[in-house]
PDB file of N, CA and C in Angstrom:
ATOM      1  N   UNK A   1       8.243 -49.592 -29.588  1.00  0.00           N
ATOM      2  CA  UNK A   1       8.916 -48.408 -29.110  1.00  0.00           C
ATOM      3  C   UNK A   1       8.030 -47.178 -29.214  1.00  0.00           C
ATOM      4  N   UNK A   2       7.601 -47.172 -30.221  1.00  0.00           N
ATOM      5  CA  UNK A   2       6.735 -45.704 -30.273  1.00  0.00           C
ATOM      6  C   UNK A   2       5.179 -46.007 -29.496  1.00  0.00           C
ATOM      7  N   UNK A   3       4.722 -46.826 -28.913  1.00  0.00           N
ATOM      8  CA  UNK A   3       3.983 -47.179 -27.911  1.00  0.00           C
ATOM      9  C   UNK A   3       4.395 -46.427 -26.563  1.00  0.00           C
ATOM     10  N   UNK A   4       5.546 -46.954 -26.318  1.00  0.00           N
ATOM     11  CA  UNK A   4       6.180 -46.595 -24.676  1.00  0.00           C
ATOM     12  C   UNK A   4       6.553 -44.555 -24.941  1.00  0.00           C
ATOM     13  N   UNK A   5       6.668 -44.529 -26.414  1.00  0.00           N
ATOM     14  CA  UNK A   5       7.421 -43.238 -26.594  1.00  0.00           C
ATOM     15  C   UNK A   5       5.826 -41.502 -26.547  1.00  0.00           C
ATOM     16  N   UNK A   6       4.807 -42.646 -26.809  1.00  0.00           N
ATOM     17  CA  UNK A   6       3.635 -41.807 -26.789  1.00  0.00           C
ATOM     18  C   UNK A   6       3.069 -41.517 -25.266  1.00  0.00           C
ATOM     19  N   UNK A   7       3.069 -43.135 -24.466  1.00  0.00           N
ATOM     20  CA  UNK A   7       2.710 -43.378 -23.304  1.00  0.00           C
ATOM     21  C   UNK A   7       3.586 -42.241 -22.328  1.00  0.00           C
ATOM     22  N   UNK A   8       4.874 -42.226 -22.568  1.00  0.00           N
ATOM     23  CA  UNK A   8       5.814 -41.288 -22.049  1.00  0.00           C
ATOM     24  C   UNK A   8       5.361 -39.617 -22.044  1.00  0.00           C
ATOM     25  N   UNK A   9       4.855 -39.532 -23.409  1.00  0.00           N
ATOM     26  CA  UNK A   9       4.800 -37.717 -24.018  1.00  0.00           C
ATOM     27  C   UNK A   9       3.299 -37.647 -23.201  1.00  0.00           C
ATOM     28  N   UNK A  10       2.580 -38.989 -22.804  1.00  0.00           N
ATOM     29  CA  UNK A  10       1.110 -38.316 -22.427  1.00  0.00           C
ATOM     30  C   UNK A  10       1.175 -37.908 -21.100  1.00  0.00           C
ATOM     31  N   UNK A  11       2.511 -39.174 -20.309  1.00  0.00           N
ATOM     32  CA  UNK A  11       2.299 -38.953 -19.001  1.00  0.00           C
ATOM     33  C   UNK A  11       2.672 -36.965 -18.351  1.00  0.00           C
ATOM     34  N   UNK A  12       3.828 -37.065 -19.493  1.00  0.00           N
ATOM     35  CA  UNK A  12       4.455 -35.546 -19.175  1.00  0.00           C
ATOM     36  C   UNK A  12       2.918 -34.229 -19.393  1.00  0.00           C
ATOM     37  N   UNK A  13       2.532 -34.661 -20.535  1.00  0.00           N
ATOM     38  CA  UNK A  13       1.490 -33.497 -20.949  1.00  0.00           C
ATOM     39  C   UNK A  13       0.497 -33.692 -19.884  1.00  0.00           C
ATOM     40  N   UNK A  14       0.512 -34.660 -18.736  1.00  0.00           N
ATOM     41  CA  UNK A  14      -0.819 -34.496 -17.956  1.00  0.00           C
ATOM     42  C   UNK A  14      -0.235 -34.031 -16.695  1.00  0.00           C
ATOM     43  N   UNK A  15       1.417 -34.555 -16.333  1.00  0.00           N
ATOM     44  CA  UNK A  15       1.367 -33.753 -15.153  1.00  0.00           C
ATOM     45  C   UNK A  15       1.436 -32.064 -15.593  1.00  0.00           C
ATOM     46  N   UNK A  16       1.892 -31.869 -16.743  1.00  0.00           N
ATOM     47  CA  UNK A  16       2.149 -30.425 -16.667  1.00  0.00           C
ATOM     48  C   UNK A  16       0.668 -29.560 -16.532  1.00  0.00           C
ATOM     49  N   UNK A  17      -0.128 -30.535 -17.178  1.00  0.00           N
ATOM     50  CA  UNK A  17      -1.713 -29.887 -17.243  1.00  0.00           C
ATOM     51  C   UNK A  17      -1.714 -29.638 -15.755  1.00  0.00           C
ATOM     52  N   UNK A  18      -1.887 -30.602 -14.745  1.00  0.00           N
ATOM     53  CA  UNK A  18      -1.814 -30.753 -13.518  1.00  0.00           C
ATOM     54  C   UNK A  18      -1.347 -29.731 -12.291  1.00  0.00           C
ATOM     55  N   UNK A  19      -0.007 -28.985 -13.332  1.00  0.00           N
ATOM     56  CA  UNK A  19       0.597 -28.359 -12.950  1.00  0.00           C
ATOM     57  C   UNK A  19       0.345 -26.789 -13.105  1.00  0.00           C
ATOM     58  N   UNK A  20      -0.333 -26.788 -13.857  1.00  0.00           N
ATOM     59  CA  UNK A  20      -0.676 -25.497 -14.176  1.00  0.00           C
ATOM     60  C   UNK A  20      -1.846 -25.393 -13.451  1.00  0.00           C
ATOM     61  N   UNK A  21      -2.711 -26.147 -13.408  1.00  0.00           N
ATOM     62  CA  UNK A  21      -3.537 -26.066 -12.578  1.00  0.00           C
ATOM     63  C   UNK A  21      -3.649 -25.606 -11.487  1.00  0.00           C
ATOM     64  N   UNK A  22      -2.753 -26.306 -10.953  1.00  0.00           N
ATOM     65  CA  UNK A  22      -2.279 -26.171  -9.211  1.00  0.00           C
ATOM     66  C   UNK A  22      -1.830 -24.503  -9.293  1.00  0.00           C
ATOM     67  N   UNK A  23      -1.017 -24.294 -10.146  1.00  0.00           N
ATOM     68  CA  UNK A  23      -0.669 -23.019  -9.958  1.00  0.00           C
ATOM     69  C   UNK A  23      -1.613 -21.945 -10.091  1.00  0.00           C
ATOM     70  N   UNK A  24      -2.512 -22.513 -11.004  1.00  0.00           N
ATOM     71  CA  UNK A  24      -3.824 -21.402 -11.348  1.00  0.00           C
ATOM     72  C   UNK A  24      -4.310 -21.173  -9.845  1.00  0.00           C
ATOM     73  N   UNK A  25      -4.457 -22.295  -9.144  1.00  0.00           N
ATOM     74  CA  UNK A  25      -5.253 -22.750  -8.066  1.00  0.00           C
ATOM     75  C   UNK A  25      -4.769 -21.791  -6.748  1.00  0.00           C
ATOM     76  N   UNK A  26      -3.602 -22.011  -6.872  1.00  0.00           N
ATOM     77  CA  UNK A  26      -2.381 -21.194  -6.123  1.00  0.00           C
ATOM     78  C   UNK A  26      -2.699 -19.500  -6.611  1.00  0.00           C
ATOM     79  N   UNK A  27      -2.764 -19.033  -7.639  1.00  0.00           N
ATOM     80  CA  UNK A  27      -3.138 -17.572  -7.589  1.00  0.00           C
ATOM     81  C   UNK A  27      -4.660 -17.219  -7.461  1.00  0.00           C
ATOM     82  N   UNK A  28      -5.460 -17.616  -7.627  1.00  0.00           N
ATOM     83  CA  UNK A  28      -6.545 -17.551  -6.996  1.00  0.00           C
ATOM     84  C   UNK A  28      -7.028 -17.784  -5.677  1.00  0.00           C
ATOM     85  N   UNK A  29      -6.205 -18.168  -4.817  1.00  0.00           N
ATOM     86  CA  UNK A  29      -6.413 -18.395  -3.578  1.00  0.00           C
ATOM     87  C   UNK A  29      -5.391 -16.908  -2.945  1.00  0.00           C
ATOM     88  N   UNK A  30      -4.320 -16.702  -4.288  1.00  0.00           N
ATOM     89  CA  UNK A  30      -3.775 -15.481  -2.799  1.00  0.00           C
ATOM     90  C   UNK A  30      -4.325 -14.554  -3.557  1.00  0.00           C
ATOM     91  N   UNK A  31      -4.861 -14.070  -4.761  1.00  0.00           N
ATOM     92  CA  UNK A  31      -5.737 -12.444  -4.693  1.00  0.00           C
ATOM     93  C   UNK A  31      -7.103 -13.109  -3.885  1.00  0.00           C
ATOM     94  N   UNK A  32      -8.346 -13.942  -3.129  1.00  0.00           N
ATOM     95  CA  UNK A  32      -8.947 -14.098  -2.621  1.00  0.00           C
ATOM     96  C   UNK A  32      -8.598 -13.796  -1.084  1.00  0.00           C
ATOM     97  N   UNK A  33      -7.454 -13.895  -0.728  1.00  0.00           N
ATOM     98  CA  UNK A  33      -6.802 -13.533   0.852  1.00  0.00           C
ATOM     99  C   UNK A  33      -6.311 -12.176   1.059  1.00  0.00           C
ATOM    100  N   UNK A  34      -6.418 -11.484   0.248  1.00  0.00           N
ATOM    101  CA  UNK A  34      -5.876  -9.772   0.137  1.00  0.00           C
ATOM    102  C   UNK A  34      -7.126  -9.190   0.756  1.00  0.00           C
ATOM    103  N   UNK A  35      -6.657  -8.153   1.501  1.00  0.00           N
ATOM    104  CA  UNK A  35      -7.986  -7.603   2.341  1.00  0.00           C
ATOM    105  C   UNK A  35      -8.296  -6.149   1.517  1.00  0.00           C
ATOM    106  N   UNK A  36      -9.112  -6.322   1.928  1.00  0.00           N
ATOM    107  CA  UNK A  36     -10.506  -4.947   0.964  1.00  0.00           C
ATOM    108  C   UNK A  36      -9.041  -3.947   0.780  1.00  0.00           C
ATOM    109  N   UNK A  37      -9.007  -3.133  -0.267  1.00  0.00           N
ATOM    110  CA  UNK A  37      -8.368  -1.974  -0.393  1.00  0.00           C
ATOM    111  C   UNK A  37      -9.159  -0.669   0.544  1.00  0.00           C
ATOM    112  N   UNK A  38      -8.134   0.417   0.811  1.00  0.00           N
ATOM    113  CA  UNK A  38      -8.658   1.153   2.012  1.00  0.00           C
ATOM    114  C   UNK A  38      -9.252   2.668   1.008  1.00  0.00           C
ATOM    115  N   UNK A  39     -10.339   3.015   1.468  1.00  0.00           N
ATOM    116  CA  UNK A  39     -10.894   4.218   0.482  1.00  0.00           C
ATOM    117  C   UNK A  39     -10.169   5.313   0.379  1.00  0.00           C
ATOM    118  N   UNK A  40      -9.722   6.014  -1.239  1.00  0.00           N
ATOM    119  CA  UNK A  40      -9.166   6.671  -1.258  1.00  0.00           C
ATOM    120  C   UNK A  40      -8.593   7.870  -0.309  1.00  0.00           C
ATOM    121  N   UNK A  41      -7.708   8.810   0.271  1.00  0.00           N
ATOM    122  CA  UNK A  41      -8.170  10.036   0.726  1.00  0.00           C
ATOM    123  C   UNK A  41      -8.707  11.528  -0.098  1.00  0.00           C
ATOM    124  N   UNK A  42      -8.980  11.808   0.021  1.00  0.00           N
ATOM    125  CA  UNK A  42      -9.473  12.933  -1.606  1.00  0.00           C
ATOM    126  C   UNK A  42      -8.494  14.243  -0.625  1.00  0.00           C
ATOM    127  N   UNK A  43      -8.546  14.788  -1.953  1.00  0.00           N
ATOM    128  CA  UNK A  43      -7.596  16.623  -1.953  1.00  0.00           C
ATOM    129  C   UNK A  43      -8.534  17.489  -0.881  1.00  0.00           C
ATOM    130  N   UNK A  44      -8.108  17.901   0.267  1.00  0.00           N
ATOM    131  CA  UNK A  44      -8.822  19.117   0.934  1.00  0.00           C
ATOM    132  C   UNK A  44      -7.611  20.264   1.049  1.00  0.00           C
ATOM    133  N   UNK A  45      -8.378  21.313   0.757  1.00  0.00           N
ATOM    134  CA  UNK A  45      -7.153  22.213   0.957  1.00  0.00           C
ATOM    135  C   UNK A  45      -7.156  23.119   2.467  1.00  0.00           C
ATOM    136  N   UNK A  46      -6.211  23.288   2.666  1.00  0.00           N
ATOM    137  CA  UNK A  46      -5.586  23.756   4.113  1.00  0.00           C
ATOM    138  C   UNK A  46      -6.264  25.203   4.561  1.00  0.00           C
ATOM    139  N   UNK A  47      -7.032  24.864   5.629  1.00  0.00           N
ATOM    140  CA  UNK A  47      -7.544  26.328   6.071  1.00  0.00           C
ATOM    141  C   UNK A  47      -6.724  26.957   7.143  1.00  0.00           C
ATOM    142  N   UNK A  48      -7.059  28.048   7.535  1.00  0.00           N
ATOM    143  CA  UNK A  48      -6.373  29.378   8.115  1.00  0.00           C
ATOM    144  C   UNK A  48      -6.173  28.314   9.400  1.00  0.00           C
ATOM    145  N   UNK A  49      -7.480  27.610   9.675  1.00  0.00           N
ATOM    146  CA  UNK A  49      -7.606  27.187  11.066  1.00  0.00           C
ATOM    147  C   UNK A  49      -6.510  25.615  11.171  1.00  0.00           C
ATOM    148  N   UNK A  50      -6.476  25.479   9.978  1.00  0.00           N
ATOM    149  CA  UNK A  50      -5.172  24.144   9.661  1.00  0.00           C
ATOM    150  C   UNK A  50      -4.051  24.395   9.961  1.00  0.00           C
ATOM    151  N   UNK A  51      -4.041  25.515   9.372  1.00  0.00           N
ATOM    152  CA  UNK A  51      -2.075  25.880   9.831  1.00  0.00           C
ATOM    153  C   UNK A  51      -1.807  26.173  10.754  1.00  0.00           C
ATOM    154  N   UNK A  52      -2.514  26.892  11.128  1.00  0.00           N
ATOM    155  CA  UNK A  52      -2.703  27.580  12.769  1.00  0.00           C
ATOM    156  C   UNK A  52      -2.147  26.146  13.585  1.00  0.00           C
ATOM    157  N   UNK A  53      -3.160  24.644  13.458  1.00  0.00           N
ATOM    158  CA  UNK A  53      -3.197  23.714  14.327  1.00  0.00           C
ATOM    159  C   UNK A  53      -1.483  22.876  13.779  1.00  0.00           C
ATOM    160  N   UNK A  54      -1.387  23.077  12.511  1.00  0.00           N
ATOM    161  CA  UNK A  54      -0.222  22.249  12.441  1.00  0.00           C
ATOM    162  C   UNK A  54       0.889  23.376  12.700  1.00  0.00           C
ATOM    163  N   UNK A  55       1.094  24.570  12.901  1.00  0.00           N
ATOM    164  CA  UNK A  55       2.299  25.376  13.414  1.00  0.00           C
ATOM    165  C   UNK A  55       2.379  24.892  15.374  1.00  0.00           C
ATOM    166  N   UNK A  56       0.803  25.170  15.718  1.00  0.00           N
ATOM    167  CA  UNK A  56       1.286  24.972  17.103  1.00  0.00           C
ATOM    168  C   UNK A  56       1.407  23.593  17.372  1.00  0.00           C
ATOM    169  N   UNK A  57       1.237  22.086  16.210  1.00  0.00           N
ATOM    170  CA  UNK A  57       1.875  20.878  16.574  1.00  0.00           C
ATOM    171  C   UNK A  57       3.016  20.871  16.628  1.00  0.00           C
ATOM    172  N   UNK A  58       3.868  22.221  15.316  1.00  0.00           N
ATOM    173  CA  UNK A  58       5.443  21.936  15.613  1.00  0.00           C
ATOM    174  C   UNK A  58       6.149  22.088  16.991  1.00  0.00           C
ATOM    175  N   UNK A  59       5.385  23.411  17.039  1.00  0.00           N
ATOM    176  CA  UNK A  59       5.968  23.797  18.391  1.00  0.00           C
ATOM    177  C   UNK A  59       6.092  22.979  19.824  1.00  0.00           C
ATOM    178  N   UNK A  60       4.867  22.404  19.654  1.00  0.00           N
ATOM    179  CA  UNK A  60       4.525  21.342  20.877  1.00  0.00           C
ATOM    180  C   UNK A  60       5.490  19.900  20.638  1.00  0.00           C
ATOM    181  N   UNK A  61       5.893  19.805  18.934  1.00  0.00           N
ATOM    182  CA  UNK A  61       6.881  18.583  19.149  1.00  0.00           C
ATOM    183  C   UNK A  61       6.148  17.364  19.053  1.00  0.00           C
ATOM    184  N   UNK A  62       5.052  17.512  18.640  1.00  0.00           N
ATOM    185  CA  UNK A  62       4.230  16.330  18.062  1.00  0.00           C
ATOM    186  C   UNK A  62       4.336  15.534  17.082  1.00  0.00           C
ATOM    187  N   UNK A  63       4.594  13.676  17.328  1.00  0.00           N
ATOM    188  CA  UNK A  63       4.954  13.596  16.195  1.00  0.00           C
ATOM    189  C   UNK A  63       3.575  13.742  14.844  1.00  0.00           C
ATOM    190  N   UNK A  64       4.596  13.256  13.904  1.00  0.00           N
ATOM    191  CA  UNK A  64       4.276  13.797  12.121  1.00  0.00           C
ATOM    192  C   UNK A  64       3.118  12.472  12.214  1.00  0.00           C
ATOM    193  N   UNK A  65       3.158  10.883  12.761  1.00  0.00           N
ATOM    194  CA  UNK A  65       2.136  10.480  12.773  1.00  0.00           C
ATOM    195  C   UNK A  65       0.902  10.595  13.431  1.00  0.00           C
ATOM    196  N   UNK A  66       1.246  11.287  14.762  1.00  0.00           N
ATOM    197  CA  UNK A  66       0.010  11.425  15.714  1.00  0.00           C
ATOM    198  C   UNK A  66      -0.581  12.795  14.741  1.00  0.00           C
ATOM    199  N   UNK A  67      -0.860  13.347  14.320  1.00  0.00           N
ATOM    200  CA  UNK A  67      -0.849  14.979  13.566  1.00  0.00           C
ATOM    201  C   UNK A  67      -1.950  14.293  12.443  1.00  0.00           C
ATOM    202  N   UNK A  68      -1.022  13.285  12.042  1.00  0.00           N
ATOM    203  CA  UNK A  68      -1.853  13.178  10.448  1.00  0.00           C
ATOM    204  C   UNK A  68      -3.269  12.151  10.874  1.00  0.00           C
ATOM    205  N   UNK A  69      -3.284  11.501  12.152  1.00  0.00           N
ATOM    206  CA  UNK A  69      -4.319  10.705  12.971  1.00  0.00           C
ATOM    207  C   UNK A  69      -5.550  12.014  13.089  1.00  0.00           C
ATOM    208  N   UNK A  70      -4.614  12.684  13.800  1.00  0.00           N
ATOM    209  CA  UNK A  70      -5.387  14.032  14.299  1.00  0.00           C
ATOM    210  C   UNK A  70      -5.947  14.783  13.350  1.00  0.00           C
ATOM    211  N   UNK A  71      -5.744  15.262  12.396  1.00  0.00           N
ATOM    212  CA  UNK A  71      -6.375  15.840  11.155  1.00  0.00           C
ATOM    213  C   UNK A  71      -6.833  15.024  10.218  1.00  0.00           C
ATOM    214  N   UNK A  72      -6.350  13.542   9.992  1.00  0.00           N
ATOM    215  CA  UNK A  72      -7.072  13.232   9.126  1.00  0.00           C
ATOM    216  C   UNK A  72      -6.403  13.394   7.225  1.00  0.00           C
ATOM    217  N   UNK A  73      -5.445  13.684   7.488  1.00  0.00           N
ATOM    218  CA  UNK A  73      -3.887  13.930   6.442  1.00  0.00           C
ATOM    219  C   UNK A  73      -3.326  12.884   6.589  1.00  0.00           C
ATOM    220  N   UNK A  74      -2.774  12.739   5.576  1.00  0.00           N
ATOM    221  CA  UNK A  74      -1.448  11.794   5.112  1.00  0.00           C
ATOM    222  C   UNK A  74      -0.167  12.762   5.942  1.00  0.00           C
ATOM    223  N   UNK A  75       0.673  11.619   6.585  1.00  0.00           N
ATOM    224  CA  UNK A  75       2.284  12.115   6.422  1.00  0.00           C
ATOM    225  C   UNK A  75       2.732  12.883   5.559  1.00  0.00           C
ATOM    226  N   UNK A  76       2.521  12.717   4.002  1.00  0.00           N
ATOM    227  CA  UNK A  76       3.344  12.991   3.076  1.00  0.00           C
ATOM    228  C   UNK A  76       2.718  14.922   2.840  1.00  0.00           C
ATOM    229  N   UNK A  77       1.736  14.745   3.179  1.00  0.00           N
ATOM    230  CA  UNK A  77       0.910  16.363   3.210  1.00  0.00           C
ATOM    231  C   UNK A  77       1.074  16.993   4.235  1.00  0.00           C
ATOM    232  N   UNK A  78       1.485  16.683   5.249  1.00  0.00           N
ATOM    233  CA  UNK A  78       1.748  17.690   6.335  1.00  0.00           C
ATOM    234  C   UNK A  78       3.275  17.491   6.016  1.00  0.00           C
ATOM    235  N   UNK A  79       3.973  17.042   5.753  1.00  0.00           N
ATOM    236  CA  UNK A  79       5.603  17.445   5.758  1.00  0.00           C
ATOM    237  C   UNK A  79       5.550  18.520   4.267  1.00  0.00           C
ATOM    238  N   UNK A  80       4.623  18.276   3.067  1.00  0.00           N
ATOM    239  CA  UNK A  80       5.323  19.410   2.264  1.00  0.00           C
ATOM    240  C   UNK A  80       4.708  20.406   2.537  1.00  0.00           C
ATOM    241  N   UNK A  81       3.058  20.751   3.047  1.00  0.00           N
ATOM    242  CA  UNK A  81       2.921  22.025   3.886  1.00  0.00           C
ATOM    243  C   UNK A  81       3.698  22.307   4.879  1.00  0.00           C
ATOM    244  N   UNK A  82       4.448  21.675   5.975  1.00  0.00           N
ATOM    245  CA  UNK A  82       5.132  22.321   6.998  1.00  0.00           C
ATOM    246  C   UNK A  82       6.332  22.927   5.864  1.00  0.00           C
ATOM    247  N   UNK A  83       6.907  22.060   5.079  1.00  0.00           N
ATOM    248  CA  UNK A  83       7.920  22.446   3.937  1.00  0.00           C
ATOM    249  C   UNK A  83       7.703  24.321   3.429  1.00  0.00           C
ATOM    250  N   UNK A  84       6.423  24.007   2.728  1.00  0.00           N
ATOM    251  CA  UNK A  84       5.931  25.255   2.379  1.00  0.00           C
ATOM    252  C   UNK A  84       6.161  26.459   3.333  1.00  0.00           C
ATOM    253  N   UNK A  85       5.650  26.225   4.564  1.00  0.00           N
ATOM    254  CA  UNK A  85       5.206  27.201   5.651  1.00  0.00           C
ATOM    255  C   UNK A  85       6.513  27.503   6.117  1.00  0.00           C
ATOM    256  N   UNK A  86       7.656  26.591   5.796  1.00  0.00           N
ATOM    257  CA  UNK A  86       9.010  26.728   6.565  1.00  0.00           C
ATOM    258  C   UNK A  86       9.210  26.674   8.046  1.00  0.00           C
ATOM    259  N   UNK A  87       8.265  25.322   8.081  1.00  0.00           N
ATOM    260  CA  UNK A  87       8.207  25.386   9.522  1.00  0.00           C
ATOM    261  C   UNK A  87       8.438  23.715   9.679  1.00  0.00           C
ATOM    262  N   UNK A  88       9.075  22.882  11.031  1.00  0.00           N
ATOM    263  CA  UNK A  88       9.757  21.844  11.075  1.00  0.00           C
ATOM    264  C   UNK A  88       8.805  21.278  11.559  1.00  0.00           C
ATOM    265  N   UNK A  89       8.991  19.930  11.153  1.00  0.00           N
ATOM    266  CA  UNK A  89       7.912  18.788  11.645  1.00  0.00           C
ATOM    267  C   UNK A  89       8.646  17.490  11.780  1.00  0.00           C
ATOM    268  N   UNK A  90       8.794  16.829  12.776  1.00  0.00           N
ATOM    269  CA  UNK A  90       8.934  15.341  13.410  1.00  0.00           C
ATOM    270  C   UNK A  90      10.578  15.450  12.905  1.00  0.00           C
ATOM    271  N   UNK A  91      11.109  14.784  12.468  1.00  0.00           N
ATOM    272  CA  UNK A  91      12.855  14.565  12.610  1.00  0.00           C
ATOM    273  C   UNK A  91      13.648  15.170  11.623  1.00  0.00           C
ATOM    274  N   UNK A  92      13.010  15.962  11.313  1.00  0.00           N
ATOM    275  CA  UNK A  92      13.901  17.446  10.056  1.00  0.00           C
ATOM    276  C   UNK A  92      13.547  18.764  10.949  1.00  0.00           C
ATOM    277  N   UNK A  93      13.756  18.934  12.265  1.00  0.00           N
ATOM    278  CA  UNK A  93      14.212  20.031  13.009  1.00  0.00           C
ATOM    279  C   UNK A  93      15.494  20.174  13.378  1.00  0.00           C
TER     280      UNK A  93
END
């Protein structure tokens, strides 16, 4: 009995080895498939000639993504400068 009872505990301890494996195998294959991270954007601060261009985007009705293409800004920076300036941008007019 304690023959079949060891033979039993080895078979389990090798698939689990097995198993972990696979799984190791499994996370190393999906951080290897993640594509390059994209380079930071760094802090520029807003010139005379910035606001100027993002007041007459409001006016023109441009959206908030074509704007931030166009300058080179995040979304999230031209909505709290337009915020600031009190002036409306893309679907909060």
């Amino acid at each position: 009995m304690a023959k079949k009872a060891k033979a039993k505990t080895a078979k389990t301890a090798k698939t689990a080895k097995t198993a972990v494996k696979a799984k190791k195998a499994k996370t190393v294959a999906k951080t290897a498939a993640k594509p390059a991270k994209k380079t930071k954007i760094t802090r520029r601060e807003y010139t005379k000639e910035d606001i100027k261009e993002l007041r007459a985007h409001s006016k023109a009705r441009t959206p908030v993504s074509e704007i931030a293409k166009l300058t080179k800004r995040t979304v999230g920076s031209l909505r709290q400068k337009a915020l600031k300036l009190g002036i409306g941008l893309g679907h909060q007019r």
